[in-house]
Protein backbone atom coordinates (compact mmCIF):
# COMPACT_ATOMS: atom_id res chain seq x y z
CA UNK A 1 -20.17 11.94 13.89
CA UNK A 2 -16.42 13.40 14.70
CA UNK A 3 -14.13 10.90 15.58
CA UNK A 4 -13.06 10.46 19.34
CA UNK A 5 -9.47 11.64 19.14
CA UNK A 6 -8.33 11.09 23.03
CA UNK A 7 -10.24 7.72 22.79
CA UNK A 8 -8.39 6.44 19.32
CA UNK A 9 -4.91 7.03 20.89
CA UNK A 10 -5.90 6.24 24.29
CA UNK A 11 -6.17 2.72 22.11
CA UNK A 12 -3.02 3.16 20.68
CA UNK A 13 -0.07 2.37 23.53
CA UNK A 14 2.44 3.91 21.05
CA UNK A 15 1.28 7.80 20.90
CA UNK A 16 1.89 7.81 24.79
CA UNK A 17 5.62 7.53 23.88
CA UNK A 18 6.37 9.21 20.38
CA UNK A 19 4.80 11.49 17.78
CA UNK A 20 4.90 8.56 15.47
CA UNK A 21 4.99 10.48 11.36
CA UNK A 22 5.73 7.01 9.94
CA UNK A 23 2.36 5.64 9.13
CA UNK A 24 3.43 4.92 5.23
CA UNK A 25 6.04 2.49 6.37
CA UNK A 26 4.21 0.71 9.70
CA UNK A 27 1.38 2.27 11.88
CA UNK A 28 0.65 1.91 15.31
CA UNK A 29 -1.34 -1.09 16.31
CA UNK A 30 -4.44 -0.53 18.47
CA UNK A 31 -4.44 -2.06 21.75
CA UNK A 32 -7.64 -4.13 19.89
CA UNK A 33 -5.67 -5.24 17.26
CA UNK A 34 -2.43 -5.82 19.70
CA UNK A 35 -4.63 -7.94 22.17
CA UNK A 36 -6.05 -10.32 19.04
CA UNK A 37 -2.43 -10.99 18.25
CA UNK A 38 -0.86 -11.76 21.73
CA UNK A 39 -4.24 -13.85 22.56
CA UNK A 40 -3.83 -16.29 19.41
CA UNK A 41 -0.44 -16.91 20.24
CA UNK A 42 -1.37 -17.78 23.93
CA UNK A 43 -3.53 -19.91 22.55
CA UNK A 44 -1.03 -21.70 20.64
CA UNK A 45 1.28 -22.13 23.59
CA UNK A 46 -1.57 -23.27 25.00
CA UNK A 47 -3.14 -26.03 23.01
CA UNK A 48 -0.82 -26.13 20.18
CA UNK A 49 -0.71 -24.17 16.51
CA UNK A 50 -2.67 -26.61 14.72
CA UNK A 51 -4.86 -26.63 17.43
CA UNK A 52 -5.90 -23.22 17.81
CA UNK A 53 -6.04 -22.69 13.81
CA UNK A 54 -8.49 -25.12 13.57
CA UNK A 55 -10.67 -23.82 17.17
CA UNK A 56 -10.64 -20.18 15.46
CA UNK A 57 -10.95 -21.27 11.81
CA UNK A 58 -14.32 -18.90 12.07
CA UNK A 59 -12.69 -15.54 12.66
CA UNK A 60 -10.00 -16.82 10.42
CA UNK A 61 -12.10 -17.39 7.20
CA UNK A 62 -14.19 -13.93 8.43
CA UNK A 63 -10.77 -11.92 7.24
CA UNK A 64 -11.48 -12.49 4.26
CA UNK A 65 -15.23 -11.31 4.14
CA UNK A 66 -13.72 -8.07 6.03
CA UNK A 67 -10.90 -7.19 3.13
CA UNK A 68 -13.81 -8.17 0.73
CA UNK A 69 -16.01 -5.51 2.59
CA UNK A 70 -12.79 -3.10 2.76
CA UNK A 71 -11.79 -2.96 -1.14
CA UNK A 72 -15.82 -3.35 -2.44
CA UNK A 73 -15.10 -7.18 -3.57
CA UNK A 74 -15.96 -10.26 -2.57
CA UNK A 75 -14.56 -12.95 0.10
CA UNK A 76 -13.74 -15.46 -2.85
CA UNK A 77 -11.98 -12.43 -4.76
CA UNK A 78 -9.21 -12.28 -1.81
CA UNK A 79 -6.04 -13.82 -1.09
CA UNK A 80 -3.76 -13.45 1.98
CA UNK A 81 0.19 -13.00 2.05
CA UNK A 82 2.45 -12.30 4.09
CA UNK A 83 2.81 -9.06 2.55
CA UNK A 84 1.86 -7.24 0.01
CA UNK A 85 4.82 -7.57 -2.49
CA UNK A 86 4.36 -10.95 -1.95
CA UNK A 87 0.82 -10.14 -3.42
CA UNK A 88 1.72 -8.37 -6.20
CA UNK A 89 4.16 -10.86 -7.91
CA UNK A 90 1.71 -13.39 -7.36
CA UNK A 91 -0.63 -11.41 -9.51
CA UNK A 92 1.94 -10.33 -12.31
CA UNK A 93 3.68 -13.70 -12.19
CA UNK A 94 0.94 -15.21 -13.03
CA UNK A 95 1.01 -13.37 -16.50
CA UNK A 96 1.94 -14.38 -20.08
CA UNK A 97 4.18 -12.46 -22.12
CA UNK A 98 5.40 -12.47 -25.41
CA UNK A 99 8.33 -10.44 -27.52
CA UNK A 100 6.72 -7.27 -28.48
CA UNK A 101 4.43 -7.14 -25.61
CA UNK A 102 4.44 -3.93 -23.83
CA UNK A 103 3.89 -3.07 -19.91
CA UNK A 104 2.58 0.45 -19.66
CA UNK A 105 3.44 1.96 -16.12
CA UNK A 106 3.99 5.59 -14.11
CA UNK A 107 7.21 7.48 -13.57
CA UNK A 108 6.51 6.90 -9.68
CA UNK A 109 5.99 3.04 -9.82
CA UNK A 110 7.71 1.02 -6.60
CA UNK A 111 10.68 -0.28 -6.83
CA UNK A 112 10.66 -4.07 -6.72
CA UNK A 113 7.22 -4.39 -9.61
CA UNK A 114 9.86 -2.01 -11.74
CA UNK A 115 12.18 -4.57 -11.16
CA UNK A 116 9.97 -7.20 -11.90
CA UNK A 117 8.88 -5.31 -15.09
CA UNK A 118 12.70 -5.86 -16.03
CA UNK A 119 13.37 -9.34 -15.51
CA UNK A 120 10.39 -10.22 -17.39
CA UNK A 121 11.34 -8.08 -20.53
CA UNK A 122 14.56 -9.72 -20.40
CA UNK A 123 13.24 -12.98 -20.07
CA UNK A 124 10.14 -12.71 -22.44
CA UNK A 125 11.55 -9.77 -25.10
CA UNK A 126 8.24 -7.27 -23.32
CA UNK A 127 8.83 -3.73 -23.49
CA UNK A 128 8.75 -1.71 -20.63
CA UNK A 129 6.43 1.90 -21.55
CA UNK A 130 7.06 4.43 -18.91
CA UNK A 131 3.11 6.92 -19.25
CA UNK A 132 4.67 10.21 -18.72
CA UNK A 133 3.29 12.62 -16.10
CA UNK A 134 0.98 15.45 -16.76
CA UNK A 135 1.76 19.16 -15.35
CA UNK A 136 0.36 18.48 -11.83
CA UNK A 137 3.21 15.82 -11.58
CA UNK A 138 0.43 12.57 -11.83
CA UNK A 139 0.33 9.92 -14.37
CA UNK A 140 -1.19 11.17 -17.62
CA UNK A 141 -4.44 9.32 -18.70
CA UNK A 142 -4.05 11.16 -22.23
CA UNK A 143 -0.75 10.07 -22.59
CA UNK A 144 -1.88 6.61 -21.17
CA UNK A 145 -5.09 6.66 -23.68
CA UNK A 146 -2.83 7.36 -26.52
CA UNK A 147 0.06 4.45 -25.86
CA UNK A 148 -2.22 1.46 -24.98
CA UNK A 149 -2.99 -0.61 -28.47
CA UNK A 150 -2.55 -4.20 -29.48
CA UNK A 151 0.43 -4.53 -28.17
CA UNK A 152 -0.39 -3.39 -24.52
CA UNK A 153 -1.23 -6.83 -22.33
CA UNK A 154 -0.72 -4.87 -19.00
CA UNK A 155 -1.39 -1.74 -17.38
CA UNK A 156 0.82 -1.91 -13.81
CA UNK A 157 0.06 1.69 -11.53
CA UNK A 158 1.04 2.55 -7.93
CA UNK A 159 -1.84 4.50 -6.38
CA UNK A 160 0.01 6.37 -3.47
CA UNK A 161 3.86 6.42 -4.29
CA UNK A 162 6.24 5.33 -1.82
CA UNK A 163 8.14 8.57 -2.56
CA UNK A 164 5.68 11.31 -2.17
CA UNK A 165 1.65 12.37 -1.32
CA UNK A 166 0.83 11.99 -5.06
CA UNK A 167 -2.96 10.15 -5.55
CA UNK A 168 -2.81 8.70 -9.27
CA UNK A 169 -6.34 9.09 -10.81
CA UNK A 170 -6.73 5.06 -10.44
CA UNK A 171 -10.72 5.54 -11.66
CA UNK A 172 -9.50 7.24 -14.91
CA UNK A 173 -6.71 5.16 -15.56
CA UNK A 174 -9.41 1.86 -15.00
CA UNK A 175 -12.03 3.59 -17.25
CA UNK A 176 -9.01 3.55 -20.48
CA UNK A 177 -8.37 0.19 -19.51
CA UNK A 178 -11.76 -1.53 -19.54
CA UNK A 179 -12.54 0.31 -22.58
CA UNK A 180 -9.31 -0.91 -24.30
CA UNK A 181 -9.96 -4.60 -22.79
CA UNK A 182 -6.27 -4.28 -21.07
CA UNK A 183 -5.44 -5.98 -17.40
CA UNK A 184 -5.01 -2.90 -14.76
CA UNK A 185 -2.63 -4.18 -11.82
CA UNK A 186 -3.36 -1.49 -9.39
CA UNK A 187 -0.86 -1.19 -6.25
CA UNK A 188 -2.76 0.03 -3.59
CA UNK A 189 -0.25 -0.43 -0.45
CA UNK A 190 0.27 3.04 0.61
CA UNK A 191 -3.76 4.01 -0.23
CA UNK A 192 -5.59 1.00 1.44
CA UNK A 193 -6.65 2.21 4.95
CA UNK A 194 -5.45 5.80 4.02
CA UNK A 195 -9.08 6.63 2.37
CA UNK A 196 -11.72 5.05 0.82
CA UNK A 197 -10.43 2.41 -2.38
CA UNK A 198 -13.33 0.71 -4.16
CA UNK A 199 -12.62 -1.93 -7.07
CA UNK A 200 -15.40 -1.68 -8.33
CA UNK A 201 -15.57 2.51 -8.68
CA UNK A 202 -12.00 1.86 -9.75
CA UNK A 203 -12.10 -0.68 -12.35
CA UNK A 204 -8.94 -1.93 -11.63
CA UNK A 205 -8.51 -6.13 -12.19
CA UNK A 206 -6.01 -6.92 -9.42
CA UNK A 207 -5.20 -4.81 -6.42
CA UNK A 208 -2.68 -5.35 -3.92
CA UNK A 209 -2.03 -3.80 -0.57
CA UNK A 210 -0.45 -4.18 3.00
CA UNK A 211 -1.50 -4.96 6.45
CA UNK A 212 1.10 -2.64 8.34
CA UNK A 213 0.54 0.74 6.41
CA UNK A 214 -2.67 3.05 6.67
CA UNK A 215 -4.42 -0.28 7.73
CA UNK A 216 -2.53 -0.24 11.18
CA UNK A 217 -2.42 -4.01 11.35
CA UNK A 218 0.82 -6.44 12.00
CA UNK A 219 4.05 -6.65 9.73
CA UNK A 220 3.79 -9.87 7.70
CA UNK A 221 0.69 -9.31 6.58
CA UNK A 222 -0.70 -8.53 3.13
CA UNK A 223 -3.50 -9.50 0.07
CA UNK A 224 -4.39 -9.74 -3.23
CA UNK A 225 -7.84 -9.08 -4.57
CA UNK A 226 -8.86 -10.42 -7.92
CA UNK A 227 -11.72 -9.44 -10.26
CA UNK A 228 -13.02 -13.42 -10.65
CA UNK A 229 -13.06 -12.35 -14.36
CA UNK A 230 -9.15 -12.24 -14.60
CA UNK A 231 -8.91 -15.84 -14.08
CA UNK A 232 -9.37 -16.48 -17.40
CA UNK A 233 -5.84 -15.36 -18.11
CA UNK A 234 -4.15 -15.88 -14.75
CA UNK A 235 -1.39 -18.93 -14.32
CA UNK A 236 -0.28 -19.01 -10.89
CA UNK A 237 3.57 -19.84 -10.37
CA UNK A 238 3.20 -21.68 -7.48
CA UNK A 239 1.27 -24.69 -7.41
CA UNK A 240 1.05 -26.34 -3.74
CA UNK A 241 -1.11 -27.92 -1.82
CA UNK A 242 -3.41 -24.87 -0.67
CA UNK A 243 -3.38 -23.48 -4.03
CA UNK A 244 -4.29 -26.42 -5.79
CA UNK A 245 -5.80 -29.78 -5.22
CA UNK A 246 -4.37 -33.42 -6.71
CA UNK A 247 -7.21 -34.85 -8.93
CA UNK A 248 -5.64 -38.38 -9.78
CA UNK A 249 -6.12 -38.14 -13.41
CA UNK A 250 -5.37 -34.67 -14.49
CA UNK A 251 -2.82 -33.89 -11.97
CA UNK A 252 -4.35 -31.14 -10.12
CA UNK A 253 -7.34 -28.82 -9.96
CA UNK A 254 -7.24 -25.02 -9.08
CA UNK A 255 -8.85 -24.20 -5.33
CA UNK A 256 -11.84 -22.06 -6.78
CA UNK A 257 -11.19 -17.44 -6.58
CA UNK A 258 -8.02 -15.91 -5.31
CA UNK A 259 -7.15 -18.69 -2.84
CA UNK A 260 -5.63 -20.85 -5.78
CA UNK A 261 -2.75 -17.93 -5.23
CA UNK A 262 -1.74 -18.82 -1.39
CA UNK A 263 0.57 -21.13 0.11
CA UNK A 264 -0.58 -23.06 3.03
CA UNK A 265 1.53 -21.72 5.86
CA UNK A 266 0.22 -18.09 7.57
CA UNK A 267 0.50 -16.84 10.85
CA UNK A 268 -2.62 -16.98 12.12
CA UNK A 269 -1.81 -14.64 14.57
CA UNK A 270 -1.75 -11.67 12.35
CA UNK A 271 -3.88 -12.67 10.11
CA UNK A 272 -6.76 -12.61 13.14
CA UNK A 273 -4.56 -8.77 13.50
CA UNK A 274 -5.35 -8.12 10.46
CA UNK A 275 -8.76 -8.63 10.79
CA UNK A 276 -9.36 -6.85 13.89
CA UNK A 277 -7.43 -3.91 11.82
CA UNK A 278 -9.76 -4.21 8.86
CA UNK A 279 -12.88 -4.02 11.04
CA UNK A 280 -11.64 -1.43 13.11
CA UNK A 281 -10.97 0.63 10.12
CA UNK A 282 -14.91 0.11 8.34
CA UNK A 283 -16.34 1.05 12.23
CA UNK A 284 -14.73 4.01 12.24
CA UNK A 285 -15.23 4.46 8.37
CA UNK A 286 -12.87 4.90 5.25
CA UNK A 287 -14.68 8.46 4.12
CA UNK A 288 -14.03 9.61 7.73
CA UNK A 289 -10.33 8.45 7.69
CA UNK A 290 -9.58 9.49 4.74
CA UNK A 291 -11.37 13.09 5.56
CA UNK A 292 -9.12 13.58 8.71
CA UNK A 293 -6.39 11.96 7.04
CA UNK A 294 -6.00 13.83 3.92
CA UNK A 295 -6.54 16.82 6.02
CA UNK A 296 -3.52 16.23 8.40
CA UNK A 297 -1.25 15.76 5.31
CA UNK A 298 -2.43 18.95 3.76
CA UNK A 299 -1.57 21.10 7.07
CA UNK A 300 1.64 19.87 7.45
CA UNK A 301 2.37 20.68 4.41
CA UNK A 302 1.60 23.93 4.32
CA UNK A 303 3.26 24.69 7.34
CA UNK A 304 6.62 23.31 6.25
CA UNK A 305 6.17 25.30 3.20
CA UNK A 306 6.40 28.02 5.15
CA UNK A 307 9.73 27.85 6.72
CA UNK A 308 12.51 29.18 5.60
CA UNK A 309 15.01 26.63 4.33
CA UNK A 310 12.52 23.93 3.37
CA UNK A 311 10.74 22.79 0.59
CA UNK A 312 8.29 20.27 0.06
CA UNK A 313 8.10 17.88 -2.55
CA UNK A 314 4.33 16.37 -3.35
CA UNK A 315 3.28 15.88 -6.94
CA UNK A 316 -0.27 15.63 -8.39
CA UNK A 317 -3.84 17.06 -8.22
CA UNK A 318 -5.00 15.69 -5.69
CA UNK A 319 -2.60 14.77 -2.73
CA UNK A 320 -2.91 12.47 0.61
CA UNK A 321 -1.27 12.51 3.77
CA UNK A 322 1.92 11.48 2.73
CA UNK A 323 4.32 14.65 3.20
CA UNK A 324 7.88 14.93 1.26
CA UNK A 325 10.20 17.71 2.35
CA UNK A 326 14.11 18.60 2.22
CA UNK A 327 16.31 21.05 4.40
CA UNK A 328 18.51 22.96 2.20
CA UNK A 329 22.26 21.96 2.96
CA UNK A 330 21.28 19.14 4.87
CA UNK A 331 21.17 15.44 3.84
CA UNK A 332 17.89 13.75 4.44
CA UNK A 333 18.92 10.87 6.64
CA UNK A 334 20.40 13.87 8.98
CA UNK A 335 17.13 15.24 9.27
CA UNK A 336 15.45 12.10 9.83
CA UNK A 337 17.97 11.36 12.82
CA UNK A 338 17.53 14.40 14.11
CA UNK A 339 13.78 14.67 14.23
CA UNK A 340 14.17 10.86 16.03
CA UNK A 341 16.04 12.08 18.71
CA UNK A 342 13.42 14.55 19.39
CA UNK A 343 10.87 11.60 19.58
CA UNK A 344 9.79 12.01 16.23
CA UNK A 345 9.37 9.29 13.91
CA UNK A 346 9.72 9.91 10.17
CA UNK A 347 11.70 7.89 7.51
CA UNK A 348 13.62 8.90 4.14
CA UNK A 349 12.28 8.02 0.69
CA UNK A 350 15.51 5.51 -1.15
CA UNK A 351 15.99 6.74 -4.54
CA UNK A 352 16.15 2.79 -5.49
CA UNK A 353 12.51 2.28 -4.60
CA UNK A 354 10.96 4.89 -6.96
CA UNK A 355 13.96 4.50 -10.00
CA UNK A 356 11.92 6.28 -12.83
CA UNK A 357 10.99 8.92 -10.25
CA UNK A 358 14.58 9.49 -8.77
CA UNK A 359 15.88 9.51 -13.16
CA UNK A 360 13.13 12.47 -13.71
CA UNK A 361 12.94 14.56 -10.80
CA UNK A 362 16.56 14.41 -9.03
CA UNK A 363 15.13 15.36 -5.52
CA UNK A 364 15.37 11.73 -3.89
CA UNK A 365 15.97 10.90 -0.84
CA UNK A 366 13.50 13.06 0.99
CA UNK A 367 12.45 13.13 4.38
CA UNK A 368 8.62 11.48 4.51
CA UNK A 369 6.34 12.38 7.30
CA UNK A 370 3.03 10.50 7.18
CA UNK A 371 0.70 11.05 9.51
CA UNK A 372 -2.40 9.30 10.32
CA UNK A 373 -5.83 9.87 12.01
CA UNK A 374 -4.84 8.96 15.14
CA UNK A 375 -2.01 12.04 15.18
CA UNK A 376 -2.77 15.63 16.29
CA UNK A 377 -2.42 19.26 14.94
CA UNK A 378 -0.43 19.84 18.39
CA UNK A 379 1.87 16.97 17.05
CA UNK A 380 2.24 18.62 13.57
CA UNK A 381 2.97 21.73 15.09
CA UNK A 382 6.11 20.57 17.22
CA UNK A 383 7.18 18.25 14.47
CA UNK A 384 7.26 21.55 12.58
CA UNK A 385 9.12 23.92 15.22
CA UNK A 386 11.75 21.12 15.25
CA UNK A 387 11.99 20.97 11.36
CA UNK A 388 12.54 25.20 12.04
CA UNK A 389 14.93 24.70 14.32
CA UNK A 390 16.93 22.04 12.23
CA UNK A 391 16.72 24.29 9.04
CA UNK A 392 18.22 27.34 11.77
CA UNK A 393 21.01 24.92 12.27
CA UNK A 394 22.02 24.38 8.85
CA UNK A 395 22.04 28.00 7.55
């Protein structure tokens, strides 16, 4: 069944007053998702935070069943944050490593793991392994075959790049990992809610991702999934009193799954967003989103291709909706600013967020336009006349 386009953004207050390309940084919330959050915190005001916590602790322990159902995993597999970087160094943190340990990663890998990569190399004597890319501009499984061996105790991947509409071939690169018995840390922020992303189809061990992205839920919000096998090697940093539980002999006692990797305090209000996100997402269907989705990206892209005076920028075989462009003799922040006063909302990639990307390909910053299943071709289309009209401008 086709998806009811006038009804989704009749749901979504925020299409009425912007053509909103900006879905890889924060998405519109659904009037669904909008009404959970305002509701728990009238609750609160009403009978108190503790209070209401423990009147919807239900639909708050259900989140987890519905990121479980999201990612293929299961409820005990899933911790919440407050976002997903949050996530992530929970999950790498919680590493060992040695000198002459080695952390394989991809040219295109975010920002803040790549600094997290460093401070642990300096701290630990690890070496850092950037996979190179293969000629379509993804990471290399060959390449990444070829480098893991004894020394490899960690295979860290972004699946969707902050910087571009690059998909990495996650399933690949988690087939060379389970055969090699290495840990695959798979960052799934910017893919999560975009299309379909199944652990178990994957292979990956941990997997992070985001609340406010494709997923269309509220900032602050964010999760780590965890194959239960991985907690055979896995030392959380932060031991507290949700994580962990005082025994009176031994000290303490791991919470059982994921959970021993939380901190006690969450809002509760967007973590019941969240939720209502999540669920909204798996009605309308992941294949279905992604479909429409991928399918937006790949027409704006072509169409911006096509004007004079601007280029895109998208690496890899197989591409999403993220769109990466540049107006020649124009910096990108211009063109962001000017697209925004035309009620367009896009953002810039920061050539600090994707380092090994910005050292090898140069092209950084770039305006990004993401669009989303909730956006139109008639939306594409003006964003595009505008784009023509800007590149006009700076000839």
């Amino acid at each position: 069944m086709d998806m009811n386009i006038d009804a989704l953004r009749g749901d979504t207050p925020g299409t009425a007053n912007r053509v909103h390309l900006n879905n890889a940084g924060a998405a519109l919330l659904s009037r669904r998702t909008l009404d959970t959050v305002t509701a728990h915190l009238e609750l609160e005001a009403a009978i108190g935070g503790y209070e209401a916590a423990r009147q919807e602790q239900e639909r708050i322990d259900a989140t987890y069943a519905s990121l479980a159902r999201l990612v293929g995993g299961r409820p005990e597999e899933v911790a919440l944050f407050d976002n997903s970087t949050h996530a992530w160094n929970a999950a790498f943190y919680a590493m060992t490593f040695k000198p002459g340990d080695r952390i394989l990663t991809g040219r295109d890998e975010y920002g803040s793991s790549v600094l997290a990569y460093f401070q642990v190399a300096q701290r630990t004597g690890a070496e850092i392994v950037v996979v190179p890319d293969d000629e379509s501009g993804q990471l290399d499984t060959a390449a990444l075959a070829d480098l893991i061996d004894e020394r490899t105790r960690l295979v860290g991947v972004t699946h969707v790049p902050t910087s571009g509409g690059l998909v990495n071939p996650a399933a690949e690169i988690g087939r060379i990992t389970r055969a090699a018995g290495v840990p695959f840390l798979l960052d799934a922020t910017q893919s999560v809610g975009q299309f379909p992303v199944d652990v178990a189809a994957i292979g990956c061990d941990l997997l992070t991702g985001t609340g406010r992205k494709f997923l269309r839920g509220p900032r602050g919000t964010g999760f780590l999934w965890v194959r239960h096998e991985a907690l055979e090697y896995l030392d959380p940093y932060v031991c507290e009193i949700e994580s962990a539980v005082w025994d009176g002999e031994r000290g303490f006692t791991w919470r059982p799954g994921a959970r021993r990797f939380e901190t006690w305090e969450k809002s509760y209000a967007d973590v019941l967003g969240l939720d209502t996100a999540v669920r909204q997402a798996l009605d309308l269907g992941l294949d279905r989103i992604g479909e429409r989705a991928v399918a937006l990206g790949a027409y704006l892209r072509d169409r911006l291709d096509d004007l004079p005076g601007v280029t895109t920028h998208d690496l890899g075989a197989h591409r999403c909706a993220i769109v990466t462009a540049k107006v020649d003799g124009l910096p990108a922040p211009e063109v962001a600013a000017a697209l925004a006063r035309h009620g367009i909302n896009v953002t810039t990639t920061v050539p600090e967020h994707t380092q090994f990307d910005t050292e090898n390909r140069g092209v950084h910053p770039l305006v990004r336009l993401s669009p989303h299943y909730y956006n139109t071709e008639t939306e594409l289309d003006r964003t595009v006349e505008v784009m023509a009209g800007i590149a006009r401008s700076a000839r």
